[in-house]
PDB file of N, CA and C in Angstrom:
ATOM      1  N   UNK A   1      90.399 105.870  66.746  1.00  0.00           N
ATOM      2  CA  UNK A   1      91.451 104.936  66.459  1.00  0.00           C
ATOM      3  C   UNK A   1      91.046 103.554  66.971  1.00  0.00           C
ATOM      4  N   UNK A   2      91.359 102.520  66.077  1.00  0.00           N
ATOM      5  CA  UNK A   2      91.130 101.117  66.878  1.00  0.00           C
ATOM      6  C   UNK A   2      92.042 100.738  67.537  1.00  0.00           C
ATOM      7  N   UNK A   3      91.990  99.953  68.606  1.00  0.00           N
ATOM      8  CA  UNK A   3      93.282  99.786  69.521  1.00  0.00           C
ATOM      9  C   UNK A   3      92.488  98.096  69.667  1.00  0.00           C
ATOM     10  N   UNK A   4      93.669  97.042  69.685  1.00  0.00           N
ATOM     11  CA  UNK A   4      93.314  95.652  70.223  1.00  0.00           C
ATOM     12  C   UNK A   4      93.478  95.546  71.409  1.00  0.00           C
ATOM     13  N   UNK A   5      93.210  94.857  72.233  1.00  0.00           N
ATOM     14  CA  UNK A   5      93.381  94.357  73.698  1.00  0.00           C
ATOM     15  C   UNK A   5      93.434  93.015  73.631  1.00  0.00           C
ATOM     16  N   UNK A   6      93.945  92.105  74.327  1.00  0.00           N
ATOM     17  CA  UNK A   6      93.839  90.583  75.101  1.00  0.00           C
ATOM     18  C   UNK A   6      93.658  91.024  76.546  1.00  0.00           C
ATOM     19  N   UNK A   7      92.255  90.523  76.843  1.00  0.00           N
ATOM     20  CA  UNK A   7      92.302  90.463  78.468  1.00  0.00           C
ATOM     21  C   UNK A   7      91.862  89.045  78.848  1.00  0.00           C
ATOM     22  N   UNK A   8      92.780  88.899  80.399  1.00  0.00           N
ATOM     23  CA  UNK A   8      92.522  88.056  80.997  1.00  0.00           C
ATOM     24  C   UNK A   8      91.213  87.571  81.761  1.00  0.00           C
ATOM     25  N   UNK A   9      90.250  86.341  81.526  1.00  0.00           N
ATOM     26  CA  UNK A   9      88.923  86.661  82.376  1.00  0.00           C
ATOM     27  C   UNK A   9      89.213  85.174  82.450  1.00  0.00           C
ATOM     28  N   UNK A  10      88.894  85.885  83.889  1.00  0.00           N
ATOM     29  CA  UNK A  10      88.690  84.396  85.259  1.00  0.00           C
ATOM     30  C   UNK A  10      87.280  83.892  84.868  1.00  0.00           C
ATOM     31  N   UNK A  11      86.860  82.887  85.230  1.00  0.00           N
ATOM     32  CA  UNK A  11      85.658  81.505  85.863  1.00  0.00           C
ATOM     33  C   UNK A  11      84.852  81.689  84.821  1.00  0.00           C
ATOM     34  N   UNK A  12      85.617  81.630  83.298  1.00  0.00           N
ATOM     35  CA  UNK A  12      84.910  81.161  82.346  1.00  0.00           C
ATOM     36  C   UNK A  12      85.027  79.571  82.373  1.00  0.00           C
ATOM     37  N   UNK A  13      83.554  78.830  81.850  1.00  0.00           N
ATOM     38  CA  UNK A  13      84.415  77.196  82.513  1.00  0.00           C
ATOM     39  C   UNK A  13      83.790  76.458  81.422  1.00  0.00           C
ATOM     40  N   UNK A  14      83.143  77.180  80.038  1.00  0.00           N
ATOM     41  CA  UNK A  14      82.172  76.289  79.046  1.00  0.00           C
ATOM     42  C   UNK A  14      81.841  77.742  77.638  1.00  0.00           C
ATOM     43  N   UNK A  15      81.472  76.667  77.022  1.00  0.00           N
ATOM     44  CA  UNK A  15      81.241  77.942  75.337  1.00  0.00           C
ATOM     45  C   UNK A  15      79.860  78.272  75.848  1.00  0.00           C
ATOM     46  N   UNK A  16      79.233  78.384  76.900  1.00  0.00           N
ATOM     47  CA  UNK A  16      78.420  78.888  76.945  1.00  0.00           C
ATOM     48  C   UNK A  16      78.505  80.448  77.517  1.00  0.00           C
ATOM     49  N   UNK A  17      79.352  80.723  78.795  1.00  0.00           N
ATOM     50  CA  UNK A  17      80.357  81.275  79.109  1.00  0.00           C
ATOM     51  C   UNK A  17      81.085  83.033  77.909  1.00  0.00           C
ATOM     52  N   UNK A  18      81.701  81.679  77.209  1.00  0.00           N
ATOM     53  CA  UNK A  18      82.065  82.768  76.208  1.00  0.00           C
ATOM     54  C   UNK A  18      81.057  83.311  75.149  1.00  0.00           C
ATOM     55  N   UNK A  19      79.953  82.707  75.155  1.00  0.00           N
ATOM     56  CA  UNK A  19      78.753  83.616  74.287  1.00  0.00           C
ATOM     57  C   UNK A  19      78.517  84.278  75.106  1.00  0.00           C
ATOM     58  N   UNK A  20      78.251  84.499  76.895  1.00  0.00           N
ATOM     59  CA  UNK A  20      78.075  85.125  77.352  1.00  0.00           C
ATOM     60  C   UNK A  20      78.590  86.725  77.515  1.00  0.00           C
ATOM     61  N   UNK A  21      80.181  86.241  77.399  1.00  0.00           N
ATOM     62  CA  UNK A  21      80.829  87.285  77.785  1.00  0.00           C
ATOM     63  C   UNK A  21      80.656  87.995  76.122  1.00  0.00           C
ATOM     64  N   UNK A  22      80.848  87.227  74.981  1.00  0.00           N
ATOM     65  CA  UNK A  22      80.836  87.963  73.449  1.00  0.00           C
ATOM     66  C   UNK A  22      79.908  88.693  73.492  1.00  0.00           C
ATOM     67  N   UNK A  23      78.862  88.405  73.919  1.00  0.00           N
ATOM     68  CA  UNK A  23      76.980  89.328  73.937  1.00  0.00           C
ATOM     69  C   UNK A  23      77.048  90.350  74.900  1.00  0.00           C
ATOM     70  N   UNK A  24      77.967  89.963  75.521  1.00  0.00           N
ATOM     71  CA  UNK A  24      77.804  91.567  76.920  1.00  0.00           C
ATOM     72  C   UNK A  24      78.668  92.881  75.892  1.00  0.00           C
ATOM     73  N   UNK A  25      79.888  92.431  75.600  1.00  0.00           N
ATOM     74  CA  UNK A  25      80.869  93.007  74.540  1.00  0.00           C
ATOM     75  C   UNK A  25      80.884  93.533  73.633  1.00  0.00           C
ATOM     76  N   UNK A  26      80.275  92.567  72.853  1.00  0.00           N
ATOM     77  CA  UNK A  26      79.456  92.834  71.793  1.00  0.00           C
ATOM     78  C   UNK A  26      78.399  94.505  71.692  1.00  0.00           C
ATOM     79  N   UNK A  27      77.678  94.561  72.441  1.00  0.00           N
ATOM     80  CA  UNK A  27      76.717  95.258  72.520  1.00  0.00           C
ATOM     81  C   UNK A  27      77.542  96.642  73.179  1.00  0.00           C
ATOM     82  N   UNK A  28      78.078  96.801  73.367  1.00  0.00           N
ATOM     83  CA  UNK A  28      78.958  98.133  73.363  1.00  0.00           C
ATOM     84  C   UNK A  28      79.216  98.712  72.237  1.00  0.00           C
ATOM     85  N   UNK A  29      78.860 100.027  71.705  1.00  0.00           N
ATOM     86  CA  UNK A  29      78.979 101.167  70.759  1.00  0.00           C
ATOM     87  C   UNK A  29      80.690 101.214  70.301  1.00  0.00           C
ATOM     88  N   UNK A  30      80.835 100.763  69.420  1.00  0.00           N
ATOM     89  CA  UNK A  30      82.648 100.864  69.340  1.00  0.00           C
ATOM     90  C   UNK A  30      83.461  99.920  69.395  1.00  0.00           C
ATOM     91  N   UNK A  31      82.737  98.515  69.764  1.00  0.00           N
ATOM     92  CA  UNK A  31      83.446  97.699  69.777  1.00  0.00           C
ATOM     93  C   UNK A  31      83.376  97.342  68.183  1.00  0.00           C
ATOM     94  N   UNK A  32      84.530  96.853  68.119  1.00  0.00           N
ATOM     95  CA  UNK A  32      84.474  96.039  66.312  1.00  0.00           C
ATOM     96  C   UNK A  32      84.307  94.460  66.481  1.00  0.00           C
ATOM     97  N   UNK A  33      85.351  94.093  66.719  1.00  0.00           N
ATOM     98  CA  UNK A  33      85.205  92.292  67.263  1.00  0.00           C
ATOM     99  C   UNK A  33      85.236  91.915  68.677  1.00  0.00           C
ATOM    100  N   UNK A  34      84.714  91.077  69.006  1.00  0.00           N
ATOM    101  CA  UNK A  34      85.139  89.875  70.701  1.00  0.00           C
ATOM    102  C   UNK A  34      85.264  88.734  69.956  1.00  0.00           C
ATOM    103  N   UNK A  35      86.236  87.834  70.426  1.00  0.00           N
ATOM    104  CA  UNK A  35      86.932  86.736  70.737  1.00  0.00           C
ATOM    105  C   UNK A  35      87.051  85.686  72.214  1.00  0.00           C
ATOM    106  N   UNK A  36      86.485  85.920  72.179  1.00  0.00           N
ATOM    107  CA  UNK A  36      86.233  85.040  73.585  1.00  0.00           C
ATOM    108  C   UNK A  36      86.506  83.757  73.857  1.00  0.00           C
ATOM    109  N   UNK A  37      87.261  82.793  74.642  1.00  0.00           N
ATOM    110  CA  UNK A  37      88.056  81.799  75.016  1.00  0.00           C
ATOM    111  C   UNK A  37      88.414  81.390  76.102  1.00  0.00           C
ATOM    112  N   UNK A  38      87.254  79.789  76.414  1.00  0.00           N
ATOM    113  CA  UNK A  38      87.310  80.088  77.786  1.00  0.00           C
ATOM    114  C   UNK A  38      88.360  78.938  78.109  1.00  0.00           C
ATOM    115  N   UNK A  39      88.908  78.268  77.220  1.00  0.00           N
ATOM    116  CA  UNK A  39      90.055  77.460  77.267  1.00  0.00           C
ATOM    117  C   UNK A  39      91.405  78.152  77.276  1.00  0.00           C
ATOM    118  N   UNK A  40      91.632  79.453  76.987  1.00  0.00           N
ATOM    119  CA  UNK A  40      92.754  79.974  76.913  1.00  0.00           C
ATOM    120  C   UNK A  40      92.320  81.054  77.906  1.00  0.00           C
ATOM    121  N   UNK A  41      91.127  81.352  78.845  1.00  0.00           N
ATOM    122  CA  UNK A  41      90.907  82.318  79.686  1.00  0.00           C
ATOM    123  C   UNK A  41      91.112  83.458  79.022  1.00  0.00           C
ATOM    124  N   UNK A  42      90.719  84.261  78.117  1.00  0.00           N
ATOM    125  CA  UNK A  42      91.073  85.260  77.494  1.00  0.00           C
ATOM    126  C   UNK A  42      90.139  85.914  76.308  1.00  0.00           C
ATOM    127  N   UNK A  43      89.792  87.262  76.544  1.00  0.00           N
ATOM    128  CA  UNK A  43      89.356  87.787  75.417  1.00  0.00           C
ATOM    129  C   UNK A  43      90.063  88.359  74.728  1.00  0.00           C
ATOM    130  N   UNK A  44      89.847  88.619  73.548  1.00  0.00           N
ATOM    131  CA  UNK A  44      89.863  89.503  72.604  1.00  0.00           C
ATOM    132  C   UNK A  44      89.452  90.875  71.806  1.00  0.00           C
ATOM    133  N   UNK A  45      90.063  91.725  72.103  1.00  0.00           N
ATOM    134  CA  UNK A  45      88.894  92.627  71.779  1.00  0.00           C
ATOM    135  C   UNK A  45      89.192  94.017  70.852  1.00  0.00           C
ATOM    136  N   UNK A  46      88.483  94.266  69.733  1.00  0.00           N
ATOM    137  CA  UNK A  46      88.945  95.199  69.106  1.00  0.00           C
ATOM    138  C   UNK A  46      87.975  96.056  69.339  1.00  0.00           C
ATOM    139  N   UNK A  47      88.605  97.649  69.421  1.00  0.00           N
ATOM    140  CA  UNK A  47      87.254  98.737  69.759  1.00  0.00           C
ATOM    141  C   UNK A  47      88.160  99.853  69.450  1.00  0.00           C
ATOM    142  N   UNK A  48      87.077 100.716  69.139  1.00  0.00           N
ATOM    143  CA  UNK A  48      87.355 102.394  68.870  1.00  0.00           C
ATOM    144  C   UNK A  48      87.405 103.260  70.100  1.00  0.00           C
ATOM    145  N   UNK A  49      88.691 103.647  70.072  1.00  0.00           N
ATOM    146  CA  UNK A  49      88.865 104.313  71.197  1.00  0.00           C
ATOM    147  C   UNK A  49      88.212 105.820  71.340  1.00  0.00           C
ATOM    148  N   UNK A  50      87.942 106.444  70.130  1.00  0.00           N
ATOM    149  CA  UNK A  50      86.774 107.320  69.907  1.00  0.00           C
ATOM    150  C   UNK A  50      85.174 106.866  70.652  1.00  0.00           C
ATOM    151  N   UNK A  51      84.798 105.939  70.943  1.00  0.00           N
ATOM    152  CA  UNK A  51      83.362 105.614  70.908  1.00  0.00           C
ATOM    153  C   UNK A  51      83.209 104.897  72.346  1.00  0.00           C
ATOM    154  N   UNK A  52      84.403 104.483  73.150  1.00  0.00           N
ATOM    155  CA  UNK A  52      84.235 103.326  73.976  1.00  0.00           C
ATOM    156  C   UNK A  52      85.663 103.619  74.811  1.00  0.00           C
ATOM    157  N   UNK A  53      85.739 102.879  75.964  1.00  0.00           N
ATOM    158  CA  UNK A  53      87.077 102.424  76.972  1.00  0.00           C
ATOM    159  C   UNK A  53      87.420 101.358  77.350  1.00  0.00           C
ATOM    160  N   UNK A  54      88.594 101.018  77.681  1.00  0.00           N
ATOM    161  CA  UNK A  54      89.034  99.638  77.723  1.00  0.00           C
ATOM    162  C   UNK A  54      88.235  99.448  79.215  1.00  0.00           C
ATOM    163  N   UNK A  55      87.897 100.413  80.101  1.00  0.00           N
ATOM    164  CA  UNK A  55      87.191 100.879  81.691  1.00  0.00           C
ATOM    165  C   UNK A  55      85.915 100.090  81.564  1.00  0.00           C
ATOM    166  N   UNK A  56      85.319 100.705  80.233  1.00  0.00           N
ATOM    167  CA  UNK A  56      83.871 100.258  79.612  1.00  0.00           C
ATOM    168  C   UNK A  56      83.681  98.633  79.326  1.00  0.00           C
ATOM    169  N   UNK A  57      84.655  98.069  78.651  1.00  0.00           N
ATOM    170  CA  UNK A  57      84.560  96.916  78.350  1.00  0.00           C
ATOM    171  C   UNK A  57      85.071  96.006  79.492  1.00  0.00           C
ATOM    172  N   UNK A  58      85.761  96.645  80.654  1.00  0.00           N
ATOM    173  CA  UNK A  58      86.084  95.267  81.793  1.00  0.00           C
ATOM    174  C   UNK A  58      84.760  95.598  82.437  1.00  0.00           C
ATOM    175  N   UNK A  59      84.098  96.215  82.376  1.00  0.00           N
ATOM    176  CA  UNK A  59      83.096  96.683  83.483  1.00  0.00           C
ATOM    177  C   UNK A  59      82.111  96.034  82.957  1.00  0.00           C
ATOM    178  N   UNK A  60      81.800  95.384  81.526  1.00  0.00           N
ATOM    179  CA  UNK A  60      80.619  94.461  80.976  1.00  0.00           C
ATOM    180  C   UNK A  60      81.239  93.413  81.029  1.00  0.00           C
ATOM    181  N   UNK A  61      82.033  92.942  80.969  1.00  0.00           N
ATOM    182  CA  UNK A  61      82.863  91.376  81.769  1.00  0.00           C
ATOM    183  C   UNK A  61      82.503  91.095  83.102  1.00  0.00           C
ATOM    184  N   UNK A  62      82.984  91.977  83.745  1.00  0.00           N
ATOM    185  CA  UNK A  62      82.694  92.188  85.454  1.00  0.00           C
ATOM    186  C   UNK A  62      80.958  92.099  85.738  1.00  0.00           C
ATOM    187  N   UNK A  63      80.915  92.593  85.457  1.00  0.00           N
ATOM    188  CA  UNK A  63      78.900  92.220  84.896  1.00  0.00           C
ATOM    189  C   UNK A  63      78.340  91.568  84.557  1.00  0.00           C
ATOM    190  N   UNK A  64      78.875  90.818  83.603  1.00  0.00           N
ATOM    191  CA  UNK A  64      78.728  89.179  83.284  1.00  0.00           C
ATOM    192  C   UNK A  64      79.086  88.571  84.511  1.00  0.00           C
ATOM    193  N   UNK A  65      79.570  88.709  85.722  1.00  0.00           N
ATOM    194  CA  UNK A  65      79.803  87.473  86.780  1.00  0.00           C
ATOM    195  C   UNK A  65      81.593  87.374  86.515  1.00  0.00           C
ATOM    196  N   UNK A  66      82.116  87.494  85.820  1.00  0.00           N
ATOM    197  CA  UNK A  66      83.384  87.095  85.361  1.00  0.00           C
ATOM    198  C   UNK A  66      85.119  87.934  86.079  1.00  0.00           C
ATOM    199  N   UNK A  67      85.813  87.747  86.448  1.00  0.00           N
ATOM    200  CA  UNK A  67      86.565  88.785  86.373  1.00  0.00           C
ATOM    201  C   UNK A  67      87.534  88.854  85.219  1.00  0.00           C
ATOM    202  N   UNK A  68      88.144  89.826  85.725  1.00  0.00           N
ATOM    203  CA  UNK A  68      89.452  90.437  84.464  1.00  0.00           C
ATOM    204  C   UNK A  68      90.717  91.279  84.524  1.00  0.00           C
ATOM    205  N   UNK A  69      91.483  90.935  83.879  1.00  0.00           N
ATOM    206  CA  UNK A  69      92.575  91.799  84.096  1.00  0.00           C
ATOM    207  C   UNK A  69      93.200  91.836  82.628  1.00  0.00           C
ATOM    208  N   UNK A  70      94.079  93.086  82.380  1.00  0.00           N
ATOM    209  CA  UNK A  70      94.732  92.723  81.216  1.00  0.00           C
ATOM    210  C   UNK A  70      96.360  92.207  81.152  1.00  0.00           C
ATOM    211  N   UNK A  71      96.159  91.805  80.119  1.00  0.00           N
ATOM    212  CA  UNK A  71      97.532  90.981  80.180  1.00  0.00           C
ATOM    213  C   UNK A  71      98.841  92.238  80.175  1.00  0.00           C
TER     214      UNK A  71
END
């Protein structure tokens, strides 16, 4: 099933930032889209809950340097 998320991610501060965090995201098995926004502090994220976890995807944010929470 696809499920959307908006999560909150701290000490994004430039679009460089949010390619960062899209490419960590990105590269997860199951994800469909990232949205990334470091003016609105917030991702976006669509993923298959068959293939992936919402656990999985803060934990490649958190990895990027970044934190997170969901809204």
């Amino acid at each position: 099933m696809i499920e959307s998320v908006v999560l909150t991610v701290t000490d994004m501060k430039c679009g460089g930032c949010e390619t960062n965090v899209t490419g960590k995201v990105s590269a997860i098995e199951g994800v469909v889209s990232v949205k990334a926004s470091f003016k609105e502090n917030e991702v976006r994220v669509e993923y298959d809950t068959e293939k992936t976890t919402l656990e999985t995807i803060k934990a490649a944010i958190i990895g990027a340097g970044f934190g997170v929470t969901s809204h």
